[in-house]
Protein backbone atom coordinates (compact mmCIF):
# COMPACT_ATOMS: atom_id res chain seq x y z
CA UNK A 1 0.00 0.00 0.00
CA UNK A 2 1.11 3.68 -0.91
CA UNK A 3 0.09 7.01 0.65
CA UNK A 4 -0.07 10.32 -1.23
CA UNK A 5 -1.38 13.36 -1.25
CA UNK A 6 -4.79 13.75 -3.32
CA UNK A 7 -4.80 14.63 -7.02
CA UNK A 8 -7.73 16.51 -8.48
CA UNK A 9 -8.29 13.55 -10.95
CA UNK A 10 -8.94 11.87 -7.43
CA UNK A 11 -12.14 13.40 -6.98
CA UNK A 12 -14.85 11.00 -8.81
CA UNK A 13 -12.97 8.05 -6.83
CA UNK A 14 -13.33 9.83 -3.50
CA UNK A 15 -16.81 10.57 -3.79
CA UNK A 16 -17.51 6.99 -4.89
CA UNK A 17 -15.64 5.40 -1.77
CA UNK A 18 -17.30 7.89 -0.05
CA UNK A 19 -21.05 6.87 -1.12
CA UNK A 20 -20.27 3.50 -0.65
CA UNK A 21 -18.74 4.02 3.25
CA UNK A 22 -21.97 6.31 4.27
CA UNK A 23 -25.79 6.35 3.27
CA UNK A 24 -27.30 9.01 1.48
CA UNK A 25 -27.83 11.87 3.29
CA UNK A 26 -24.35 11.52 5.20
CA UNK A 27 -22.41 10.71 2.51
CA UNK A 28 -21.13 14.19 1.11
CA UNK A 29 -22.13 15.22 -1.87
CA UNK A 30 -19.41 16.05 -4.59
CA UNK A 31 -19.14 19.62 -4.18
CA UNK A 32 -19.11 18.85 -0.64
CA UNK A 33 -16.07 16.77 -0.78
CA UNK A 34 -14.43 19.17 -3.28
CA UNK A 35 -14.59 22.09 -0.99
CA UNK A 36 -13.52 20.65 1.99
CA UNK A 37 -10.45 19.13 0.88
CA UNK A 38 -9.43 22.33 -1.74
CA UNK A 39 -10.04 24.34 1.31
CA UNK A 40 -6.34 26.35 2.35
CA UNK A 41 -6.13 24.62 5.51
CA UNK A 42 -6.54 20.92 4.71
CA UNK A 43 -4.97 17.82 3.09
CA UNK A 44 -5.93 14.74 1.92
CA UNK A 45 -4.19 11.51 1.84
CA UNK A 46 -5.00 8.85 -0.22
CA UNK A 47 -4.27 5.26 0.08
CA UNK A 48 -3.65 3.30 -3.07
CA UNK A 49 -3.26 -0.65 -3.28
CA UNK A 50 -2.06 -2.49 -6.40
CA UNK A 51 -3.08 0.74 -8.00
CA UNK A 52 -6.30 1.64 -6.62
CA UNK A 53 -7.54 3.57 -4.89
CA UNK A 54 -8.48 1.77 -1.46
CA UNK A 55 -9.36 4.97 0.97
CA UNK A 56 -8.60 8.41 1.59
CA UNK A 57 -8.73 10.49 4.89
CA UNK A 58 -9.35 14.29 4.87
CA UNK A 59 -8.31 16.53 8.08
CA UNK A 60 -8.14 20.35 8.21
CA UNK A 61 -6.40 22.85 10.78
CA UNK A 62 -8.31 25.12 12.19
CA UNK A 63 -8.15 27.75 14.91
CA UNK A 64 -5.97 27.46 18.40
CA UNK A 65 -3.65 25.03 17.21
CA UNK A 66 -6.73 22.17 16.35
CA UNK A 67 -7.00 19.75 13.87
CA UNK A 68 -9.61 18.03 12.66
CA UNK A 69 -10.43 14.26 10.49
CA UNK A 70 -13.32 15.24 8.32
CA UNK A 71 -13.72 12.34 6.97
CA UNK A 72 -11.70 9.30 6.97
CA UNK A 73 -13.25 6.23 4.36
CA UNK A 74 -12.00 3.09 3.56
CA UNK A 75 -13.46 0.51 0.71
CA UNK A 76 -14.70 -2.37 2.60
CA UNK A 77 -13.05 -4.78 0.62
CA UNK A 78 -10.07 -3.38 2.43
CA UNK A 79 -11.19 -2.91 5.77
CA UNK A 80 -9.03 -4.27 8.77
CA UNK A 81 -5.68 -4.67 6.52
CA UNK A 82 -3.98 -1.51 7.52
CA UNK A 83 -5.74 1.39 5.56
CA UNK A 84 -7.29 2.95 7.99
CA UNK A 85 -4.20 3.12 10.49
CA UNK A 86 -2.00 4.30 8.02
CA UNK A 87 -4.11 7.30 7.10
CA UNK A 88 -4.49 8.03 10.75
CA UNK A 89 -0.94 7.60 11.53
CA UNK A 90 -0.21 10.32 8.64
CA UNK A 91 -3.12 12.39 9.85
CA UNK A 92 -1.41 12.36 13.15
CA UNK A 93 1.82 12.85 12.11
CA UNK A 94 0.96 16.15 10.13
CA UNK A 95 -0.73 17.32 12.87
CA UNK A 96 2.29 16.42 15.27
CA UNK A 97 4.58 18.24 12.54
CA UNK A 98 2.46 21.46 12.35
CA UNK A 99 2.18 21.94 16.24
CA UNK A 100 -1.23 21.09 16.68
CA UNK A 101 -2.79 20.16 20.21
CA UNK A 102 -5.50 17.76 19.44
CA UNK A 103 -6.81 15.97 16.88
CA UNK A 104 -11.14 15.51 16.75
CA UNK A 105 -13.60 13.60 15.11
CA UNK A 106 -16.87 12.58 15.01
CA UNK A 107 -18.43 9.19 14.93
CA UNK A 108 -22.06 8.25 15.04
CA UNK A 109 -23.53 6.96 18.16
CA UNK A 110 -23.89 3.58 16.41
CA UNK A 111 -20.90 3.06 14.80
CA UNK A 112 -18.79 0.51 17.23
CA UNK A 113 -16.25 -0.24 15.63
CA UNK A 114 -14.97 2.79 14.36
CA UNK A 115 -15.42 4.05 18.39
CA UNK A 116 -13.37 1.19 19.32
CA UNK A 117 -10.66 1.86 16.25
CA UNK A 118 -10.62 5.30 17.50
CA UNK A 119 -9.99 4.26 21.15
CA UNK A 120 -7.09 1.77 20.54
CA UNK A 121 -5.32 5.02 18.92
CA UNK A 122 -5.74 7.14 21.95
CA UNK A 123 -9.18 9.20 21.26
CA UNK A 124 -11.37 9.48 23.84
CA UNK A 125 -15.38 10.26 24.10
CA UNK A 126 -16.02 13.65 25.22
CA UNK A 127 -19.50 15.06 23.43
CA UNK A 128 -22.40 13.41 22.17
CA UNK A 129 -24.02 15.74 19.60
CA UNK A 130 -27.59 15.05 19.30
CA UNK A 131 -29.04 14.47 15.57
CA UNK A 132 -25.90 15.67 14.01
CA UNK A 133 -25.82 13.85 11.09
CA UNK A 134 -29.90 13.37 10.85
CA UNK A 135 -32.72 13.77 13.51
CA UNK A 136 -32.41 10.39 15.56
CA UNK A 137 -28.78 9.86 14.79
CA UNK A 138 -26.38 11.36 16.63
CA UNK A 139 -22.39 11.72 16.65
CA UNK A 140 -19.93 11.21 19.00
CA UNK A 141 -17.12 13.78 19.43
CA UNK A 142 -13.82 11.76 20.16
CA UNK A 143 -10.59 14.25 20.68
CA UNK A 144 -6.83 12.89 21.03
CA UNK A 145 -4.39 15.32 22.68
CA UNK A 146 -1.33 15.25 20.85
CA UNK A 147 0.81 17.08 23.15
């Protein structure tokens, strides 16, 4: 597996991995995606296997020293093999490099194993946010101090 930063030919692939990680209506839309990983302050990593493109992870900066995974997807196909680490480890490692504090996320309420993923690495629990990704569903914000 490779890691690299994210092309703008990557788009159409990212937006497909993403779709097929998330349901409609929390999946993000292309012009979603676009925006948040053109925006000044972020980067994207994507993970590439045998050629393909097996997951990316997108993670801004933002105010007070803070960063922040946006959205980190991985194909199923490829799920527990090391995709998901790696992108977080680079994530991190950025974040470590640019002086950040902390590193956040969210996670629905009902997603286990990515709480538990997030866990082993150090993250822990420290806001629900009710409905935040539709009425009835609600996130959990999980923050990692880096420092």
């Amino acid at each position: 597996m490779k890691l690299r930063l994210y092309k703008p030919a990557d788009l159409e692939t990212l937006v497909e991995i993403d779709r097929a990680c998330f349901p409609p209506g929390i999946s993000y839309s292309a012009q979603e995606l676009k925006r948040f990983i053109t925006h000044v302050r972020s980067r994207t990593w994507v993970a590439e296997h045998g050629g393909k493109i097996v997951g990316f992870l997108v993670a801004e900066e933002e105010r007070q020293k803070v960063g922040h995974i946006i959205t980190i997807d991985v194909r199923e196909s490829q799920r527990r093999s090391g995709v998901g680490t790696a992108l977080m480890d680079r994530a991190e490692e950025w974040a470590i490099d640019s002086s950040l504090k902390l590193m956040y996320l969210e996670t629905s309420e009902h997603n286990n194993a990515a709480q538990k993923f997030y866990a082993a690495r150090g993250y822990a629990k420290v806001e629900e946010i009710p409905d935040y990704y539709r009425k009835g569903l609600a996130a959990w914000v999980m923050v990692k101090w880096l420092t």
